[in-house]
PDB file of N, CA and C in Angstrom:
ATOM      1  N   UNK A   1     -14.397 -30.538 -30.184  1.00  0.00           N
ATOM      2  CA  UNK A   1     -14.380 -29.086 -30.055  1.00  0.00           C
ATOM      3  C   UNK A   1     -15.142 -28.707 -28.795  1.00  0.00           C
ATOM      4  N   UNK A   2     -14.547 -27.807 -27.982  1.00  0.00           N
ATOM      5  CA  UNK A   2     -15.448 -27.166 -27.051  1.00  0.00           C
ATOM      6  C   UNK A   2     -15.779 -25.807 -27.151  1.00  0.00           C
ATOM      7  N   UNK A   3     -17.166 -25.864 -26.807  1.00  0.00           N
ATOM      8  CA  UNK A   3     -17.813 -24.879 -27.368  1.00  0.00           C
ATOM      9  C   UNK A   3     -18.526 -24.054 -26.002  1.00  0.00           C
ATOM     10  N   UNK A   4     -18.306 -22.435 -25.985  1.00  0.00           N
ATOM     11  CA  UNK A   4     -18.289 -21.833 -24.781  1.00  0.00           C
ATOM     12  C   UNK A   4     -19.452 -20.803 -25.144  1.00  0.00           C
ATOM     13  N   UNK A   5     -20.085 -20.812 -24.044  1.00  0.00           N
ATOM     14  CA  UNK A   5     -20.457 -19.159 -24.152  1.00  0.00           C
ATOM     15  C   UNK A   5     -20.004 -17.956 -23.519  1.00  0.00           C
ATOM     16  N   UNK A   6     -19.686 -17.067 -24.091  1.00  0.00           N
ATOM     17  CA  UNK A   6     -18.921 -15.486 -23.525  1.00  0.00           C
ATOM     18  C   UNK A   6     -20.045 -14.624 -23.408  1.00  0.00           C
ATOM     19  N   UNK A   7     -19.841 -13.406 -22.966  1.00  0.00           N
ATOM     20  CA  UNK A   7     -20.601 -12.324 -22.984  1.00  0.00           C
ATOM     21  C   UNK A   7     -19.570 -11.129 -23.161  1.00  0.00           C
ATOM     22  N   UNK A   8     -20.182 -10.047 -23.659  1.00  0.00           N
ATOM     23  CA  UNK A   8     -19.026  -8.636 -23.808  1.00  0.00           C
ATOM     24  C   UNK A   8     -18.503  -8.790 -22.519  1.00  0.00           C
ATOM     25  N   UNK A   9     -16.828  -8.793 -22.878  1.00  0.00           N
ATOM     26  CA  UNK A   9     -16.417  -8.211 -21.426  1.00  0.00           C
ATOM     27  C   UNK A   9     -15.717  -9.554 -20.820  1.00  0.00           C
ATOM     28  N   UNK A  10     -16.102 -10.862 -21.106  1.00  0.00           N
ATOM     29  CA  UNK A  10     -15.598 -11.905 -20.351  1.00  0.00           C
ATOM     30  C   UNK A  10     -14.910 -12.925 -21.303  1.00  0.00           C
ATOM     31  N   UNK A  11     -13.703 -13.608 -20.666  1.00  0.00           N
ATOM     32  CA  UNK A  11     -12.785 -13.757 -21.241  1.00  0.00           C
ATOM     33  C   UNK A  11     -12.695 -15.724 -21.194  1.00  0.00           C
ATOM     34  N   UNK A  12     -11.684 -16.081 -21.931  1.00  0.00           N
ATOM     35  CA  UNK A  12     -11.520 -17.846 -21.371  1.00  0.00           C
ATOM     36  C   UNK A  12     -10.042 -17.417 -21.425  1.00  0.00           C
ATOM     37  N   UNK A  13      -8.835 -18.521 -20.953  1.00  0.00           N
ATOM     38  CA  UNK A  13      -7.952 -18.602 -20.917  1.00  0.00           C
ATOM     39  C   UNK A  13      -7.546 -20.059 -21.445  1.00  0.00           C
ATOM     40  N   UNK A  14      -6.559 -19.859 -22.144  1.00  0.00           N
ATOM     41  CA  UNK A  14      -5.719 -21.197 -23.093  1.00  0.00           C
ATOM     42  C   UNK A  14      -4.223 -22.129 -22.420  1.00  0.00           C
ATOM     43  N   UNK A  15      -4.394 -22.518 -21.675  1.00  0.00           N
ATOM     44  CA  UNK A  15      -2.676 -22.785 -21.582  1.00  0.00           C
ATOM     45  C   UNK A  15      -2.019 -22.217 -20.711  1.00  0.00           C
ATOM     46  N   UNK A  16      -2.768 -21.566 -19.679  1.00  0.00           N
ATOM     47  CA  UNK A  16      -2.275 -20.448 -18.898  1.00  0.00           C
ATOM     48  C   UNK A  16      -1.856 -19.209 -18.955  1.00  0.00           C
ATOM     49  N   UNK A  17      -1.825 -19.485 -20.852  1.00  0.00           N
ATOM     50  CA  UNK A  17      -1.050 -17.940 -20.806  1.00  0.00           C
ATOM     51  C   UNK A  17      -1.377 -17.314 -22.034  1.00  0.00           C
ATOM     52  N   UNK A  18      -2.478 -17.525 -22.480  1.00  0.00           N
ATOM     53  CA  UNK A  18      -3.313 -17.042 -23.656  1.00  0.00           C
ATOM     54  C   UNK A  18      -4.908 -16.808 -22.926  1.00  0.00           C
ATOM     55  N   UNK A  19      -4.927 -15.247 -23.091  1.00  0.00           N
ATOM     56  CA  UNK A  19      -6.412 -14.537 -22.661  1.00  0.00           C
ATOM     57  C   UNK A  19      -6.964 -14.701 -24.102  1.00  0.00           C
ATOM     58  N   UNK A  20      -7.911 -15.151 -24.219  1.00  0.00           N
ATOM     59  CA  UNK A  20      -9.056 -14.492 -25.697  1.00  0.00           C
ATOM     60  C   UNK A  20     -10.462 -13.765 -24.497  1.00  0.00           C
ATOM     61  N   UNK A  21     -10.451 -12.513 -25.253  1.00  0.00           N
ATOM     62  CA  UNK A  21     -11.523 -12.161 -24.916  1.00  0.00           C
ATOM     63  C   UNK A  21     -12.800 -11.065 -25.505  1.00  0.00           C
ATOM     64  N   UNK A  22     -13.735 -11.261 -25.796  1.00  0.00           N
ATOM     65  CA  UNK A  22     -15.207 -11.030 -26.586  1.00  0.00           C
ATOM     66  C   UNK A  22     -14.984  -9.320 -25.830  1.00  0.00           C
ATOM     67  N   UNK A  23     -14.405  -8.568 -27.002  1.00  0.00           N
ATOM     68  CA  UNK A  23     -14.367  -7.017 -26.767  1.00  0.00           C
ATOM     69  C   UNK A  23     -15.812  -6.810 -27.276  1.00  0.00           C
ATOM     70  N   UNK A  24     -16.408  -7.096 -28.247  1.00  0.00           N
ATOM     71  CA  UNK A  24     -17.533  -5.947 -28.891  1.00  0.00           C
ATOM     72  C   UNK A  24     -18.612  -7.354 -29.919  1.00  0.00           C
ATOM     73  N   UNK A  25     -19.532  -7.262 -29.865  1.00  0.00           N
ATOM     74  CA  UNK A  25     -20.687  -8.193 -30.517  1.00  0.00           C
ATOM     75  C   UNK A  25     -21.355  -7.095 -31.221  1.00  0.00           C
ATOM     76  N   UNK A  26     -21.426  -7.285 -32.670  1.00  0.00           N
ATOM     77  CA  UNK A  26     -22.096  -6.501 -33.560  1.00  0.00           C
ATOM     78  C   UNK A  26     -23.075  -7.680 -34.678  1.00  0.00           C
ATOM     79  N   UNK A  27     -24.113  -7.871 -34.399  1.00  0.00           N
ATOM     80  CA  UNK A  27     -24.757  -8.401 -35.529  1.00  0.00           C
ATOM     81  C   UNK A  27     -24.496 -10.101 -35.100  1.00  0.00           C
ATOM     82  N   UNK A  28     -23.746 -10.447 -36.213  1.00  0.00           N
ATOM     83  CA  UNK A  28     -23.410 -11.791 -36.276  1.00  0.00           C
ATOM     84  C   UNK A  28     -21.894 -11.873 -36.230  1.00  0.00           C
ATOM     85  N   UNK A  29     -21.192 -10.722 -35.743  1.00  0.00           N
ATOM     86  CA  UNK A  29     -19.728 -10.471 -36.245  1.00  0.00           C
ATOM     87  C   UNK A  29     -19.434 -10.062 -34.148  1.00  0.00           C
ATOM     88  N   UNK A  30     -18.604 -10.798 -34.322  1.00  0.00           N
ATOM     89  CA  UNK A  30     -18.303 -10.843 -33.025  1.00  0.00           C
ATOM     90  C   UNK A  30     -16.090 -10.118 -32.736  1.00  0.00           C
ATOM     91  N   UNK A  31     -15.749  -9.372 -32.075  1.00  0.00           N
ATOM     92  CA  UNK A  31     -14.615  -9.038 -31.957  1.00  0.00           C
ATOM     93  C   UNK A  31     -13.742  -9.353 -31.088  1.00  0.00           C
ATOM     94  N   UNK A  32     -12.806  -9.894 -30.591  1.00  0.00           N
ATOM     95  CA  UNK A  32     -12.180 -10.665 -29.705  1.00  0.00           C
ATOM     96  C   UNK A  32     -10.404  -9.687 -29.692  1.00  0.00           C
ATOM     97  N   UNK A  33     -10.042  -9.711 -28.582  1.00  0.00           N
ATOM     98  CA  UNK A  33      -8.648  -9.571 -27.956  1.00  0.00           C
ATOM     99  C   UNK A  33      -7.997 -10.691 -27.502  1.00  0.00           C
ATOM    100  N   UNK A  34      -6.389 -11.453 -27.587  1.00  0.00           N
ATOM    101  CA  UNK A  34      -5.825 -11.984 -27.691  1.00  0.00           C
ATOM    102  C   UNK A  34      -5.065 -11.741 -26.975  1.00  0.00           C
ATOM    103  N   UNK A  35      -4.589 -12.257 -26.009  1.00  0.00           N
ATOM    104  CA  UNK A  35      -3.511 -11.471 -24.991  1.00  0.00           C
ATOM    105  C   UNK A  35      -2.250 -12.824 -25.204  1.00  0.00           C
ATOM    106  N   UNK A  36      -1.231 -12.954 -25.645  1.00  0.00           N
ATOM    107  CA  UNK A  36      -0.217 -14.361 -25.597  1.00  0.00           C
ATOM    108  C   UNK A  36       1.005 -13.748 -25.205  1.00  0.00           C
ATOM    109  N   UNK A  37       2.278 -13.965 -25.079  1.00  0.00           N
ATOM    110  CA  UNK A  37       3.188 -13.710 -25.189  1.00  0.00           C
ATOM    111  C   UNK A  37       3.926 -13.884 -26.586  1.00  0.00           C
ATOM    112  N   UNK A  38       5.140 -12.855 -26.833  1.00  0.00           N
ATOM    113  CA  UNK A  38       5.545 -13.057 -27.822  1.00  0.00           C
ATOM    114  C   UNK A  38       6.061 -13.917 -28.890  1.00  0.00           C
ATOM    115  N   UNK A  39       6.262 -15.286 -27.930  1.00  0.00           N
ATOM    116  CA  UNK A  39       6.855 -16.246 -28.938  1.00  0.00           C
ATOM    117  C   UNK A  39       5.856 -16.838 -29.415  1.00  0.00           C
ATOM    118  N   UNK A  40       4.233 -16.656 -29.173  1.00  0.00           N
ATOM    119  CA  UNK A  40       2.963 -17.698 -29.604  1.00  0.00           C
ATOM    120  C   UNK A  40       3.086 -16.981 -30.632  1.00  0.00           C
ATOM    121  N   UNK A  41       2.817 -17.348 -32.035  1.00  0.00           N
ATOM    122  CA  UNK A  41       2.245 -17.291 -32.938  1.00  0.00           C
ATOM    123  C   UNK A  41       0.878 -16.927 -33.263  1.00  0.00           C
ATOM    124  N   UNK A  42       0.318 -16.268 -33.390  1.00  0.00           N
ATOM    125  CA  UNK A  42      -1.739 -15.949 -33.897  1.00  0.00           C
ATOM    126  C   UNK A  42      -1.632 -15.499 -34.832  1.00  0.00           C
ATOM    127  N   UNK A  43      -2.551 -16.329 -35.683  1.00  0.00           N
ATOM    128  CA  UNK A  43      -3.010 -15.878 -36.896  1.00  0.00           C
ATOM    129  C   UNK A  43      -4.420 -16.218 -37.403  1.00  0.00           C
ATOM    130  N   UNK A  44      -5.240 -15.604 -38.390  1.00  0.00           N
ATOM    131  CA  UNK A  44      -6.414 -15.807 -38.585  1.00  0.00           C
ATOM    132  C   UNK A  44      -6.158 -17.344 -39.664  1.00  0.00           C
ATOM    133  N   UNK A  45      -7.090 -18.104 -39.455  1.00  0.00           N
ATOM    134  CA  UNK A  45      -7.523 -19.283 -39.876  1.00  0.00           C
ATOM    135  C   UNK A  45      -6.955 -19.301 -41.504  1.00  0.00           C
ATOM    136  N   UNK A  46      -7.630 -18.841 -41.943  1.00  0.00           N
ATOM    137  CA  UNK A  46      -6.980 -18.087 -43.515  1.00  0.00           C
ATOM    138  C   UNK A  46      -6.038 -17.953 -43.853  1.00  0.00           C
ATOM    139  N   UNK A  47      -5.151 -17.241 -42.741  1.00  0.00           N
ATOM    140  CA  UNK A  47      -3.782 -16.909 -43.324  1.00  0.00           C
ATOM    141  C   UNK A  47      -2.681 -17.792 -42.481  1.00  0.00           C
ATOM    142  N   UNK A  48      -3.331 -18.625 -41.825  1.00  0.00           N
ATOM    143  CA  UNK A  48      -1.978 -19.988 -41.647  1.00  0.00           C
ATOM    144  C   UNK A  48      -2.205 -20.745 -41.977  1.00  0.00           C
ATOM    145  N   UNK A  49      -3.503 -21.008 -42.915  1.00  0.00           N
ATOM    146  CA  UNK A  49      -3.499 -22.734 -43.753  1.00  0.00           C
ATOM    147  C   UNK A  49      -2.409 -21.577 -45.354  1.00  0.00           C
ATOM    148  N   UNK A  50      -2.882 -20.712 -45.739  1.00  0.00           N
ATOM    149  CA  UNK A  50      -1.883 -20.027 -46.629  1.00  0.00           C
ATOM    150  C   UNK A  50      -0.316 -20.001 -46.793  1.00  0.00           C
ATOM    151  N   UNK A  51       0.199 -19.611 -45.138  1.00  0.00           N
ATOM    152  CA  UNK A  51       1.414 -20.134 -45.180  1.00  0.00           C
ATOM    153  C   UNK A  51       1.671 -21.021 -45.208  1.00  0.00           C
ATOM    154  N   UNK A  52       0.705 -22.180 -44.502  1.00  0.00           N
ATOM    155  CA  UNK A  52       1.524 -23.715 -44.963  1.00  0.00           C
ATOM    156  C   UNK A  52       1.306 -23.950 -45.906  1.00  0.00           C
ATOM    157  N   UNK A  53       0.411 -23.698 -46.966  1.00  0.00           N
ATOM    158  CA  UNK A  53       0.730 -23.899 -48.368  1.00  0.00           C
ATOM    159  C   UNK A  53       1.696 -23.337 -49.337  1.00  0.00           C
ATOM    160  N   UNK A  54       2.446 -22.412 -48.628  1.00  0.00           N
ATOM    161  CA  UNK A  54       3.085 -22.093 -49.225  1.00  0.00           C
ATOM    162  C   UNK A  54       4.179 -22.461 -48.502  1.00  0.00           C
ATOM    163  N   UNK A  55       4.455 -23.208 -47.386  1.00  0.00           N
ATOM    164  CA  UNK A  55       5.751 -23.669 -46.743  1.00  0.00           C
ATOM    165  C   UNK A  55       5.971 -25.503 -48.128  1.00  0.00           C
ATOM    166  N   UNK A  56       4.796 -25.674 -48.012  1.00  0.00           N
ATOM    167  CA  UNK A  56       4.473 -27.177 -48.287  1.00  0.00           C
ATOM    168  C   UNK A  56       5.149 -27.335 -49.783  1.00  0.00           C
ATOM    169  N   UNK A  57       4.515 -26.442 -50.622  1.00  0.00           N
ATOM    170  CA  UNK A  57       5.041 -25.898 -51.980  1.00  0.00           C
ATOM    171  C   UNK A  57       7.004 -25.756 -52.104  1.00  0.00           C
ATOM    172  N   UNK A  58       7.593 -24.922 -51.081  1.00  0.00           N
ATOM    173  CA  UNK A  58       8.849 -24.578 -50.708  1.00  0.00           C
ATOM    174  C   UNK A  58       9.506 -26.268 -50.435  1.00  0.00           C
ATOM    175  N   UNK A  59       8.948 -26.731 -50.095  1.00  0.00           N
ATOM    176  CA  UNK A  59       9.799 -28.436 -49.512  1.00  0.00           C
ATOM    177  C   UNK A  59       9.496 -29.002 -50.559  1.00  0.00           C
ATOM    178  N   UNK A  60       8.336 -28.839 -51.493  1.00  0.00           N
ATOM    179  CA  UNK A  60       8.291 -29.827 -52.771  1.00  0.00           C
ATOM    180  C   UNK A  60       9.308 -29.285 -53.878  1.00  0.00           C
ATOM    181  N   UNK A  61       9.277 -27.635 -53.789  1.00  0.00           N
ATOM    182  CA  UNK A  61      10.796 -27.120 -55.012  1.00  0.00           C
ATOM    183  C   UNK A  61      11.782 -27.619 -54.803  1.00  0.00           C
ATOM    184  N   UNK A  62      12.485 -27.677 -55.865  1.00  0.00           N
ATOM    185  CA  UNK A  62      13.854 -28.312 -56.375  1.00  0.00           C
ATOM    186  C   UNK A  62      14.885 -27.248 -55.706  1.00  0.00           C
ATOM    187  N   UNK A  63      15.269 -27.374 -54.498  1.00  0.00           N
ATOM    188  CA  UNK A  63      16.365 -26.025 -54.234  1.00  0.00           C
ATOM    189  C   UNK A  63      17.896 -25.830 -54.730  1.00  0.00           C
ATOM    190  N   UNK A  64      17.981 -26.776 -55.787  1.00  0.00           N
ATOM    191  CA  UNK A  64      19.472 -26.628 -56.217  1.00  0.00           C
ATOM    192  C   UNK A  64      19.289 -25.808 -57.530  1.00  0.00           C
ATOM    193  N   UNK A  65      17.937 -26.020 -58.300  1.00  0.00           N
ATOM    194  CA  UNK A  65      17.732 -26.076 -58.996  1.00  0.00           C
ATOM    195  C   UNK A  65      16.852 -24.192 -59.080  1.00  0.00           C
ATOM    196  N   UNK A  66      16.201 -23.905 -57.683  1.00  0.00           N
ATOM    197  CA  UNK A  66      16.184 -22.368 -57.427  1.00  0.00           C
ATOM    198  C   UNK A  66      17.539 -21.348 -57.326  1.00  0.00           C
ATOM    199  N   UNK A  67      18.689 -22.062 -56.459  1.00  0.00           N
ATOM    200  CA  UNK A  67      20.150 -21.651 -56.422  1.00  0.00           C
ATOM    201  C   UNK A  67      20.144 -21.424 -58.111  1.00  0.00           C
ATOM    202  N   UNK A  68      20.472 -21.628 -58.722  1.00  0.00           N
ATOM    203  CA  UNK A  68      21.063 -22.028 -59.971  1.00  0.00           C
ATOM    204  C   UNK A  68      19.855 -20.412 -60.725  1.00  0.00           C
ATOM    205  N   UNK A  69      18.809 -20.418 -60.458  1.00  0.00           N
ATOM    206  CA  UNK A  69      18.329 -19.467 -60.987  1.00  0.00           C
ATOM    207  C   UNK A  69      18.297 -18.092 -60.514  1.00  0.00           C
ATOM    208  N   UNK A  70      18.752 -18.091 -59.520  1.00  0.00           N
ATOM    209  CA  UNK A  70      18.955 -16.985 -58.848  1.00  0.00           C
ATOM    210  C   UNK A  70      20.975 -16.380 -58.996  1.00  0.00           C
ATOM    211  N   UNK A  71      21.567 -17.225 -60.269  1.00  0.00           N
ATOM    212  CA  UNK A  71      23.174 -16.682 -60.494  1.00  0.00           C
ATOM    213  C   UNK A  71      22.655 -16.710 -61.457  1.00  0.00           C
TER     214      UNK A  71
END
């Protein structure tokens, strides 16, 4: 992992084409802007281990066997 220091106001760049950047520091809660283009994907940590659990779940169901419940 690399680990950076920011200040309000200053930014890193990802890949050439992903800005993250430290809008507002409150406390211990820090706020960030995301600049990507539309086809990147962002999501909070939380809610994409969620979807893959729920993608992961979808490949283990029986899909002939969902067809069949859905007539």
């Amino acid at each position: 992992m690399l680990a950076l220091t920011r200040k309000k106001g200053e930014s890193l760049v990802v890949n050439n084409n992903i800005e993250i950047t430290v809008l507002e520091i409150r406390g211990d809660q820090i706020k960030i802007g995301i600049s990507a283009p539309k086809n990147v994907p962002v999501y909070r940590k939380e809610v994409y281990l969620q979807i893959q659990k729920e993608n992961e779940a979808s490949l283990k169901a029986d899909g002939l066997e969902a067809l069949k419940n859905l007539l």
